[in-house]
C-alpha atoms as a PDB file:
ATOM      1  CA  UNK A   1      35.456 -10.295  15.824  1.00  0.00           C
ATOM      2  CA  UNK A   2      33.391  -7.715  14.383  1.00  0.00           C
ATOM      3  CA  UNK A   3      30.585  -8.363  11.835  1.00  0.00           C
ATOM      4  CA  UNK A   4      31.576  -8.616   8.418  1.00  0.00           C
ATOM      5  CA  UNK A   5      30.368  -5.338   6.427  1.00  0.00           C
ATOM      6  CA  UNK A   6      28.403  -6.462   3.534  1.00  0.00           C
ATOM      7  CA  UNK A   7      29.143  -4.539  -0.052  1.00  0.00           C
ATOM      8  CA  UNK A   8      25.704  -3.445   0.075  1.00  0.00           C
ATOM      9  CA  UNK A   9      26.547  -1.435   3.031  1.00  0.00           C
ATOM     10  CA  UNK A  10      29.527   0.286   1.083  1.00  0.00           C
ATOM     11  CA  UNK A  11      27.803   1.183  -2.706  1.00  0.00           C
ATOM     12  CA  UNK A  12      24.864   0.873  -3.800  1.00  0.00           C
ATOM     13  CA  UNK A  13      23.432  -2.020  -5.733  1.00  0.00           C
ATOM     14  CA  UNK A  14      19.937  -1.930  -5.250  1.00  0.00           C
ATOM     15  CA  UNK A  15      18.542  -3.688  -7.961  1.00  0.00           C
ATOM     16  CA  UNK A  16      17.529  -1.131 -10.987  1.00  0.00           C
ATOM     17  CA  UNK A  17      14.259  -2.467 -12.336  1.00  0.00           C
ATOM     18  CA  UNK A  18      12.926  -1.959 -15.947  1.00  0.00           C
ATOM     19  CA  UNK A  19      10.034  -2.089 -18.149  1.00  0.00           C
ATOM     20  CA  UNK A  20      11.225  -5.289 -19.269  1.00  0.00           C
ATOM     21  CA  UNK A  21      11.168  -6.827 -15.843  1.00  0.00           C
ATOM     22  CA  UNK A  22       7.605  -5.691 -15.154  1.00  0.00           C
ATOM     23  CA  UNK A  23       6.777  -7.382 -18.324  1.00  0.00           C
ATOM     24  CA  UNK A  24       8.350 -10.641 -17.895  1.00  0.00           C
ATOM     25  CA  UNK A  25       6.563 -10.889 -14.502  1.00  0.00           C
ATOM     26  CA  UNK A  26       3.172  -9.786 -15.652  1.00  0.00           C
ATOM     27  CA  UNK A  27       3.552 -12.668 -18.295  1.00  0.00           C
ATOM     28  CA  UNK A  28       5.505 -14.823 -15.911  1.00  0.00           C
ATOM     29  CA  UNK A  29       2.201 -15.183 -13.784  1.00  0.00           C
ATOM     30  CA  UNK A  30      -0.525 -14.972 -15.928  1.00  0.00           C
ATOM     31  CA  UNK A  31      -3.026 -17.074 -14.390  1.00  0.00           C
ATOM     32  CA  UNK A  32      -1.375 -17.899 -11.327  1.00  0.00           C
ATOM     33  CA  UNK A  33      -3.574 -17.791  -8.423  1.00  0.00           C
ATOM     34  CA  UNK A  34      -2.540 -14.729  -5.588  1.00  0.00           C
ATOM     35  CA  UNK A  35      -1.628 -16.714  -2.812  1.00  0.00           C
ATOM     36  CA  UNK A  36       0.895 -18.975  -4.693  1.00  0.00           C
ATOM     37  CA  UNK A  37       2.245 -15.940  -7.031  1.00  0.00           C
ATOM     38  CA  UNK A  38       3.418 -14.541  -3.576  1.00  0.00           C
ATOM     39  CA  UNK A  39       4.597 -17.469  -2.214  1.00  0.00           C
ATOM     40  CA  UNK A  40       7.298 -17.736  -5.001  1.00  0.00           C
ATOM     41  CA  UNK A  41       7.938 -14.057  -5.016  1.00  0.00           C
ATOM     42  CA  UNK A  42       8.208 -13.411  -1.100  1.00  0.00           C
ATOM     43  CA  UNK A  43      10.130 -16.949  -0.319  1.00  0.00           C
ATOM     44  CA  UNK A  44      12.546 -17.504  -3.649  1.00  0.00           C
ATOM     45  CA  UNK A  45      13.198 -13.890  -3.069  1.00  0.00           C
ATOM     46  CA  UNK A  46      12.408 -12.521  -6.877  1.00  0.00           C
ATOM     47  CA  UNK A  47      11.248  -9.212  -5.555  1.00  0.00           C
ATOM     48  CA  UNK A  48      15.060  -8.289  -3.891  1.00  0.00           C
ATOM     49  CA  UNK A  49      13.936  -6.252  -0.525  1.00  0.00           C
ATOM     50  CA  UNK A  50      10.154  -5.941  -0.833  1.00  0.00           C
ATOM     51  CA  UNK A  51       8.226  -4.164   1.449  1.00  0.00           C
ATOM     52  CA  UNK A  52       4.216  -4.427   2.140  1.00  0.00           C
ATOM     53  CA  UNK A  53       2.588  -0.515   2.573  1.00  0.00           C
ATOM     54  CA  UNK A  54      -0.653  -0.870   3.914  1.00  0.00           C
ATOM     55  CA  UNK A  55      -3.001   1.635   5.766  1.00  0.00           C
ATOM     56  CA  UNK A  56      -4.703  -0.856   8.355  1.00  0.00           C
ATOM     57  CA  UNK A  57      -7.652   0.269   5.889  1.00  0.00           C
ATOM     58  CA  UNK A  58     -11.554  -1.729   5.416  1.00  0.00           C
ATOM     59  CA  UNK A  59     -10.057  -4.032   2.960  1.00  0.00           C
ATOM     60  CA  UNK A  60      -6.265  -4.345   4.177  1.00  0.00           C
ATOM     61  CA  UNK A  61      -6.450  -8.113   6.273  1.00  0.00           C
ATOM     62  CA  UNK A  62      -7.162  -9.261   3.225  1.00  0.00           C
ATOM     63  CA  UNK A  63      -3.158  -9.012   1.692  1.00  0.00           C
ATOM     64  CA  UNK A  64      -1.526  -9.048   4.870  1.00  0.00           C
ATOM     65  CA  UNK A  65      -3.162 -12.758   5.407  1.00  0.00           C
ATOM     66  CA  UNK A  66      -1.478 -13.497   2.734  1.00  0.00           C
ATOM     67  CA  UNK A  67       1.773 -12.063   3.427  1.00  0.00           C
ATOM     68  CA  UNK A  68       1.712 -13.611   6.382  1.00  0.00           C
ATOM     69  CA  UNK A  69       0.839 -16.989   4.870  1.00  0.00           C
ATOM     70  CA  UNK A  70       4.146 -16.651   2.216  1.00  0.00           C
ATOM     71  CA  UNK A  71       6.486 -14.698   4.741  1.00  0.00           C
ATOM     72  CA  UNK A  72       5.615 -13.248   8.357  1.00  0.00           C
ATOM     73  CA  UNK A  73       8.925 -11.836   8.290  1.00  0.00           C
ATOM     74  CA  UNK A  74       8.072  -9.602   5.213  1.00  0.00           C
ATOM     75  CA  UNK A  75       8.214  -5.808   6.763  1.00  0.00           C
ATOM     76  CA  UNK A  76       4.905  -3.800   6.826  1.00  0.00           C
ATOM     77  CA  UNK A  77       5.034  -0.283   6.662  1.00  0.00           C
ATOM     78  CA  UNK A  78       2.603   1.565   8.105  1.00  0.00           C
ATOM     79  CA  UNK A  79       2.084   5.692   7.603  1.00  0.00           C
ATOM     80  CA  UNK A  80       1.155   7.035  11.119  1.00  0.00           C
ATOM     81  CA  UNK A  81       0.472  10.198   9.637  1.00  0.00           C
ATOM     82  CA  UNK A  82      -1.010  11.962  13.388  1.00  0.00           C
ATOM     83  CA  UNK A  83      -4.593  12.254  11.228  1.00  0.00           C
ATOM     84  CA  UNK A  84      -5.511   8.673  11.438  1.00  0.00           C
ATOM     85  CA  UNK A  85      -9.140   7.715  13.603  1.00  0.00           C
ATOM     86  CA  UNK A  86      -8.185   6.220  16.674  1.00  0.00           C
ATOM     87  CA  UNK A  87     -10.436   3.002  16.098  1.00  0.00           C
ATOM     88  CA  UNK A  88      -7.509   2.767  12.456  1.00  0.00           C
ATOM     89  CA  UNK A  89      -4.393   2.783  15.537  1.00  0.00           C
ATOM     90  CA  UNK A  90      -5.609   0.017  17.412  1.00  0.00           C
ATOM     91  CA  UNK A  91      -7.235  -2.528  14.523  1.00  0.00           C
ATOM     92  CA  UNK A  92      -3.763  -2.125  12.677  1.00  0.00           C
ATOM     93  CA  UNK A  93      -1.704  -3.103  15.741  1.00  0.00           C
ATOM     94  CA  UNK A  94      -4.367  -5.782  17.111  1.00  0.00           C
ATOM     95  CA  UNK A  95      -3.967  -7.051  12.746  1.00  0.00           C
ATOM     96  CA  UNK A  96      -0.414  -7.009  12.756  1.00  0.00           C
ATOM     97  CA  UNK A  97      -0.126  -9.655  16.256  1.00  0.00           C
ATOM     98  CA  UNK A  98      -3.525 -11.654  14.923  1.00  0.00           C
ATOM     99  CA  UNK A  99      -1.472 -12.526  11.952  1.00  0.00           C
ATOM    100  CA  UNK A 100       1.964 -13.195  13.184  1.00  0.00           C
ATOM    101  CA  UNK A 101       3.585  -9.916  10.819  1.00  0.00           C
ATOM    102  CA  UNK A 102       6.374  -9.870  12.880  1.00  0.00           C
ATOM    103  CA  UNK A 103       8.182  -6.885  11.194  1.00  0.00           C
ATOM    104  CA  UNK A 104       5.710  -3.918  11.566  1.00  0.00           C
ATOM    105  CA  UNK A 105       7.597  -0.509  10.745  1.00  0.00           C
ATOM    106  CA  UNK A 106       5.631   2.580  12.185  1.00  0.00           C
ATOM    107  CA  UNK A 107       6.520   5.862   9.963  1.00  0.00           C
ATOM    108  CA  UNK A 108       6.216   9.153  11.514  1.00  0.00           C
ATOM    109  CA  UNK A 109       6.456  12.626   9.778  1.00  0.00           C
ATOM    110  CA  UNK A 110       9.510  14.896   9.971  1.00  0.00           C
ATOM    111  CA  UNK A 111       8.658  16.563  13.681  1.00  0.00           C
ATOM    112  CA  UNK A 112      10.566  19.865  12.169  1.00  0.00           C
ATOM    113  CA  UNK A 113       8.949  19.635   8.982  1.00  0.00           C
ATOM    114  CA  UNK A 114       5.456  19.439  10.881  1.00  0.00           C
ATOM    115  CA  UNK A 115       6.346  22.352  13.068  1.00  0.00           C
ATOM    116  CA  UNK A 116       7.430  24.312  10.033  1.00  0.00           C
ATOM    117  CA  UNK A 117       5.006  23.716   7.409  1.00  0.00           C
ATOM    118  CA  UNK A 118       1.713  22.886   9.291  1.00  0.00           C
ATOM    119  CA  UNK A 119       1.936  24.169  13.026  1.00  0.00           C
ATOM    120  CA  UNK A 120      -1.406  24.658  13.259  1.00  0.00           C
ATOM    121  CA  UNK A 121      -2.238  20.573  12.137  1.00  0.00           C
ATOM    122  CA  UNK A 122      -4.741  22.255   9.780  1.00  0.00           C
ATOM    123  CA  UNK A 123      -3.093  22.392   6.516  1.00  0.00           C
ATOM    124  CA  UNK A 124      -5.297  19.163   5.298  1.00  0.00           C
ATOM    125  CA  UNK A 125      -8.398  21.978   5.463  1.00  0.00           C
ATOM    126  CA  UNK A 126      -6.968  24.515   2.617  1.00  0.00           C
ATOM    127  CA  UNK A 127      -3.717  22.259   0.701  1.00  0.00           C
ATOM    128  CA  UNK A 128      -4.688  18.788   1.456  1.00  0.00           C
ATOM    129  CA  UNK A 129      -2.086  17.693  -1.466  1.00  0.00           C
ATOM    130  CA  UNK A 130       0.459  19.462   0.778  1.00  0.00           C
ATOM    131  CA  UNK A 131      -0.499  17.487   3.940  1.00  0.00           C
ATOM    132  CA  UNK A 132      -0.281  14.462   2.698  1.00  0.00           C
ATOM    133  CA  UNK A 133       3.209  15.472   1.379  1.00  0.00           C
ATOM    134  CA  UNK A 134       5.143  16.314   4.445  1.00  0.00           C
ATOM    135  CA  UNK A 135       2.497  13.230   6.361  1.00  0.00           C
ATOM    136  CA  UNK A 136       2.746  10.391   3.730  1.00  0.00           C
ATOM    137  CA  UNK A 137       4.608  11.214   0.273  1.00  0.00           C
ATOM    138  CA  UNK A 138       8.144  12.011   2.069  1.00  0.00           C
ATOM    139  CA  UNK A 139       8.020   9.740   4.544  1.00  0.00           C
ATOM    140  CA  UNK A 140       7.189   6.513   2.640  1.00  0.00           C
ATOM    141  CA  UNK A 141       9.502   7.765   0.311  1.00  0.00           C
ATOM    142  CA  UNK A 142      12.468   7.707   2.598  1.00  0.00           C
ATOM    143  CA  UNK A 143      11.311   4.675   4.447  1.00  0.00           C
ATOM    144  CA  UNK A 144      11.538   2.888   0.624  1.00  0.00           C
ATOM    145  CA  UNK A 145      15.025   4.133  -0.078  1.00  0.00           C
ATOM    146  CA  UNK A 146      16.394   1.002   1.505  1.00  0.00           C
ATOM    147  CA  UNK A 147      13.996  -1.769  -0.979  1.00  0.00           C
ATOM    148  CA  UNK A 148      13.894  -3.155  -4.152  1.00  0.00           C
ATOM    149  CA  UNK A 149      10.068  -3.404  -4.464  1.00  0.00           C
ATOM    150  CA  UNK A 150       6.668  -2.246  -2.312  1.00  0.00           C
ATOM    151  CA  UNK A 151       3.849  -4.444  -2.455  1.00  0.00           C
ATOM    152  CA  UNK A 152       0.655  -2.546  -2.144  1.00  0.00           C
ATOM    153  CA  UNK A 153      -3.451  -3.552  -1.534  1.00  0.00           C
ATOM    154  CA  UNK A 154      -4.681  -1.403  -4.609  1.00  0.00           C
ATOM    155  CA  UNK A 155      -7.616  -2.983  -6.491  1.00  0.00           C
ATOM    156  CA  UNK A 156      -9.062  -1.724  -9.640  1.00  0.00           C
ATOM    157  CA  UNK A 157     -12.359  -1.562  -8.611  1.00  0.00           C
ATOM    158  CA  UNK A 158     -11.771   0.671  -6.182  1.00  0.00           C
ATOM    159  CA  UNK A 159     -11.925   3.759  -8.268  1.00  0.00           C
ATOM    160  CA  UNK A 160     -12.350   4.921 -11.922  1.00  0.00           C
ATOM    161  CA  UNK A 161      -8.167   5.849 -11.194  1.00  0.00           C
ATOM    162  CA  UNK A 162      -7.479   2.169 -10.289  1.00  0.00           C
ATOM    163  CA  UNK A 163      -9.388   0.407 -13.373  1.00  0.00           C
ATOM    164  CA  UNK A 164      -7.386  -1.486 -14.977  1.00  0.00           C
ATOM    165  CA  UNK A 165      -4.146  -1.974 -12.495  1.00  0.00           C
ATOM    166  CA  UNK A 166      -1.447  -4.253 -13.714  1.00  0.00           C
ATOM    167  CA  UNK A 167      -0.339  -6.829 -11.052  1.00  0.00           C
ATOM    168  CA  UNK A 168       3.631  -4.969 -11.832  1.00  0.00           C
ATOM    169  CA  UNK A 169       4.376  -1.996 -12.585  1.00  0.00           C
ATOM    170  CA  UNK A 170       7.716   0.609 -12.355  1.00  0.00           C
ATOM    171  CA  UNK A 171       7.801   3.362  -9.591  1.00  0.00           C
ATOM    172  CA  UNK A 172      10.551   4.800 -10.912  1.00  0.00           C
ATOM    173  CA  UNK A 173      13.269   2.181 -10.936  1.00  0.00           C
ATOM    174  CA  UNK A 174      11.851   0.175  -8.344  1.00  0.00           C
ATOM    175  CA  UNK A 175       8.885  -2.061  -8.762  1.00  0.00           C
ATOM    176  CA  UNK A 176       5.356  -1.944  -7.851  1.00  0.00           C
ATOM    177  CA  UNK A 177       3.621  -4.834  -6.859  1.00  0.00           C
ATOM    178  CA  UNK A 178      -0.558  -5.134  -6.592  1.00  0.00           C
ATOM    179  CA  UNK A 179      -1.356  -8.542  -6.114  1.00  0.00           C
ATOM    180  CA  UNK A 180      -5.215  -7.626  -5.940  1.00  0.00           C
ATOM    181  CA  UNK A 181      -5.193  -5.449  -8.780  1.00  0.00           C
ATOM    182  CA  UNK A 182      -8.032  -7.960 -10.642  1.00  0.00           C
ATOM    183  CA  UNK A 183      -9.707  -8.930  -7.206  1.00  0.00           C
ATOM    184  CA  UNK A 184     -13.291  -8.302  -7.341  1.00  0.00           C
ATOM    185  CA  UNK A 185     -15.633  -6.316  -4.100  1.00  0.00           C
ATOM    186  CA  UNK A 186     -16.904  -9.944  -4.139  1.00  0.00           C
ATOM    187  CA  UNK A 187     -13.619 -11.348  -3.842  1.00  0.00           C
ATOM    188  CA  UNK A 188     -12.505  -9.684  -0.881  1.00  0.00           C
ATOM    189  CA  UNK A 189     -15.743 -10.424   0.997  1.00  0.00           C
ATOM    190  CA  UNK A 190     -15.350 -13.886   0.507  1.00  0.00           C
ATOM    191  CA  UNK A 191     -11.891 -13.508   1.549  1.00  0.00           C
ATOM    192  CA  UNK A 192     -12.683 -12.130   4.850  1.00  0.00           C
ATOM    193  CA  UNK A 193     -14.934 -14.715   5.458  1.00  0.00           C
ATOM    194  CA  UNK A 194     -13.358 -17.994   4.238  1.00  0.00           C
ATOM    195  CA  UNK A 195     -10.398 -17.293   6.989  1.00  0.00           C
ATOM    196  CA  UNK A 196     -12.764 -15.656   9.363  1.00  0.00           C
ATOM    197  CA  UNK A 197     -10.504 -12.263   9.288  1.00  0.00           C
ATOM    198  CA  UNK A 198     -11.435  -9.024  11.721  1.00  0.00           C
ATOM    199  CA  UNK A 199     -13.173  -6.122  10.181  1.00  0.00           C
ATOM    200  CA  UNK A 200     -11.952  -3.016  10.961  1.00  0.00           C
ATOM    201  CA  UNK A 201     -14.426  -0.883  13.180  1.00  0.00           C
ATOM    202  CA  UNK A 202     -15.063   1.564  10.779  1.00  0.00           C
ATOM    203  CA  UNK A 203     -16.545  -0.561   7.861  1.00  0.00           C
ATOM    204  CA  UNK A 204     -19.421  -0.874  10.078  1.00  0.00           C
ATOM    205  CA  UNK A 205     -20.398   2.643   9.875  1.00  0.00           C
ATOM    206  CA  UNK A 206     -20.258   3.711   6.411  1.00  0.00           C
ATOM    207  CA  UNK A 207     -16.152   3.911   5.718  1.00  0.00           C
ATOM    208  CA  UNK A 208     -15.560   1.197   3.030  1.00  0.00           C
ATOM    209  CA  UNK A 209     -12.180   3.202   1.881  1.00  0.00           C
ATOM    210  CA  UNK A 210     -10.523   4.717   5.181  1.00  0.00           C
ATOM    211  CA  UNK A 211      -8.175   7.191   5.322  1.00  0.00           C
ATOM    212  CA  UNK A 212      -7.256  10.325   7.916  1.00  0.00           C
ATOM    213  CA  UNK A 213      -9.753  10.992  10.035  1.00  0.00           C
ATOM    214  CA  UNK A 214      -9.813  14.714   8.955  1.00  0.00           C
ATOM    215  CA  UNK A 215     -10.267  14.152   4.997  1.00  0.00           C
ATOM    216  CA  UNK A 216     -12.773  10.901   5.297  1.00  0.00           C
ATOM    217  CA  UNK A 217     -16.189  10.631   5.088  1.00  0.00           C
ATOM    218  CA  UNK A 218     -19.115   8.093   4.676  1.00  0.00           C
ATOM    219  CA  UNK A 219     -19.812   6.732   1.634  1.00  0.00           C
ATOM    220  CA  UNK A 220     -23.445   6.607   0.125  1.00  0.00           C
ATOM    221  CA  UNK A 221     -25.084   3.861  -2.071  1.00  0.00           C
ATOM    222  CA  UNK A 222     -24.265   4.138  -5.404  1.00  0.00           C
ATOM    223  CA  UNK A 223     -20.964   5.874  -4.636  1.00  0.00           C
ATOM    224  CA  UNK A 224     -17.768   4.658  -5.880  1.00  0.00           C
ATOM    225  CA  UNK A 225     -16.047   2.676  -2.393  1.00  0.00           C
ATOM    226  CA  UNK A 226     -12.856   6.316  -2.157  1.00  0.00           C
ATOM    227  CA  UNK A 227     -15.659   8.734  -2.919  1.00  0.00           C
ATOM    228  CA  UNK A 228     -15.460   9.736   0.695  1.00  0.00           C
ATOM    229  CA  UNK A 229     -11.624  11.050   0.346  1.00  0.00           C
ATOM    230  CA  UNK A 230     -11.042  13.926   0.095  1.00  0.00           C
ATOM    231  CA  UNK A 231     -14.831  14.890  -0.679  1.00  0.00           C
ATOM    232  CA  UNK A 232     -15.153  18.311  -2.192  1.00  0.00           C
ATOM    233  CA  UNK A 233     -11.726  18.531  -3.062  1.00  0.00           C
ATOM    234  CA  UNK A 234     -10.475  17.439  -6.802  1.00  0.00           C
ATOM    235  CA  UNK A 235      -8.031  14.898  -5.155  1.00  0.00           C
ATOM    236  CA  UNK A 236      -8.276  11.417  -5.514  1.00  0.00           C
ATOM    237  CA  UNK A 237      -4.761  10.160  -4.201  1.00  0.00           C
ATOM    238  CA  UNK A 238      -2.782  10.899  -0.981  1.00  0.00           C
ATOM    239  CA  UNK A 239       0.556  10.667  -3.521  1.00  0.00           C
ATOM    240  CA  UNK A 240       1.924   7.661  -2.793  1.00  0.00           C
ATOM    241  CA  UNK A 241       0.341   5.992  -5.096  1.00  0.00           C
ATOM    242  CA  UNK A 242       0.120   7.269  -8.441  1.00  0.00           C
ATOM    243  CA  UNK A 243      -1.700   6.998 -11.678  1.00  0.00           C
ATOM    244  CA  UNK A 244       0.080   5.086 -14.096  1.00  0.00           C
ATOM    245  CA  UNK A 245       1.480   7.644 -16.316  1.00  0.00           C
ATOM    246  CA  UNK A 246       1.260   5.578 -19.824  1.00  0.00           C
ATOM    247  CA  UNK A 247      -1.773   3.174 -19.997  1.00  0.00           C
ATOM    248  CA  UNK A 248      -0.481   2.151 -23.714  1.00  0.00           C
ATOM    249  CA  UNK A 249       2.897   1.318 -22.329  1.00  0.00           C
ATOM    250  CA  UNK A 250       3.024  -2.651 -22.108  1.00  0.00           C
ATOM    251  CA  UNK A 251       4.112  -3.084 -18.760  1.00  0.00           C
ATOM    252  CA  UNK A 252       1.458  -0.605 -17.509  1.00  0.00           C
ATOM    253  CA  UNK A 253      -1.281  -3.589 -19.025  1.00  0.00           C
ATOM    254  CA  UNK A 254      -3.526  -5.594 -16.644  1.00  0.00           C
ATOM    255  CA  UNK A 255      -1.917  -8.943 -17.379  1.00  0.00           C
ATOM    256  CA  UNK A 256      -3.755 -11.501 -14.711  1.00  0.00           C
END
């Protein structure tokens, strides 16, 4: 007997999230601590289909030991964007088995895209906004079509553009989770240590905020931790993740 076809798979009735809903869940867990907010989101399944983006970045075990700790099963989506450093390829994949993620989703570019709009690979030198479009923004995009709600390892101490993240917030009509938005530098170092987590290679040498290998540099003292993205240039994002458009909007407040 064949399998029974779900109504999902005939219409679709993806869950349309509001401004109300990132409200309610802001408020709903106010105070709670990170581990057991995601616990109750990724197990009682509040979220719908939630996916975790991460980069394999300095700072990334961090969330993914969690994931892992509420639900292994949660898929990871990772951008393989042909720019990444080498030492980024293997620390993500070595992560991903340390931890037990057991649904690790490896996005490539559009091969025809690629050929079409960057043959030379060199694009990120004179338009890195439209690199990291046709490598990351369309992508991600596409590999999101199919979930309710992306969880994401943003902190707002990263950059002045990350100050004052709300743990919710809309992405259109799906919703944006950052369940480190109040964590503290601090915070994640004592993280890393407390469950004895691998550093990625990179940290080492001067990359606390790694990106493609092309468009990332070391970071000097006194330097905010992305100042090495994209130096020169007046980008601060890749485009995946961006700037809250209304900071007086309620559901765009840091409610922790």
């Amino acid at each position: 007997m064949a399998d029974p076809v779900r109504v999902r798979d005939l219409i679709d009735v993806r869950p349309r999230f509001t401004t109300a809903d990132a409200i309610r869940l802001n408020n709903m867990f106010r105070g709670v601590e990170t581990q057991d907010m995601l616990n109750t989101l990724l197990r009682e399944h509040m979220l719908g289909d939630a996916a975790v983006v991460s980069s394999f970045g300095a700072e990334s075990a961090a969330l993914l030991h969690m994931i892992a700790q509420a639900d292994a099963s949660t898929p990871v989506l990772f951008l393989d964007t042909g720019k990444h450093f080498p030492e980024t390829l293997a620390y993500g994949g070595d992560l991903a088995e340390r931890l037990g993620l057991t649904d690790l989703r490896i996005l490539t570019p559009d091969p025809e895209t690629i050929a079409k709009k960057d043959e030379t690979g060199l694009r990120w030198s004179y338009d890195p906004d439209g690199c990291c479009e046709i490598r990351k923004v369309i992508p991600l995009e596409r590999a999101l079509a199919g979930f309710d709600a992306s969880i994401t390892g943003r902190k707002g101490f990263q950059s002045a553009t990350r100050a004052g993240l709300p743990r919710f917030e809309l992405d259109g009509d799906r919703l944006k989770v950052n369940p480190l938005a109040s964590w503290s530098k601090a915070d994640i170092e004592a993280y890393f240590v407390t469950h004895d987590l691998p550093r990625h290679p990179l940290v080492a040498e001067g990359y606390p905020s790694i990106g493609c290998a092309p468009c990332t540099s070391r970071v000097q003292a006194g330097e905010d931790a992305r100042s090495g993205r994209w130096r020169g240039w007046d980008k601060v994002e890749c485009g995946i993740h961006t700037p809250v458009a209304d900071p007086d909007d309620p559901a765009n407040q840091p409610v922790f």
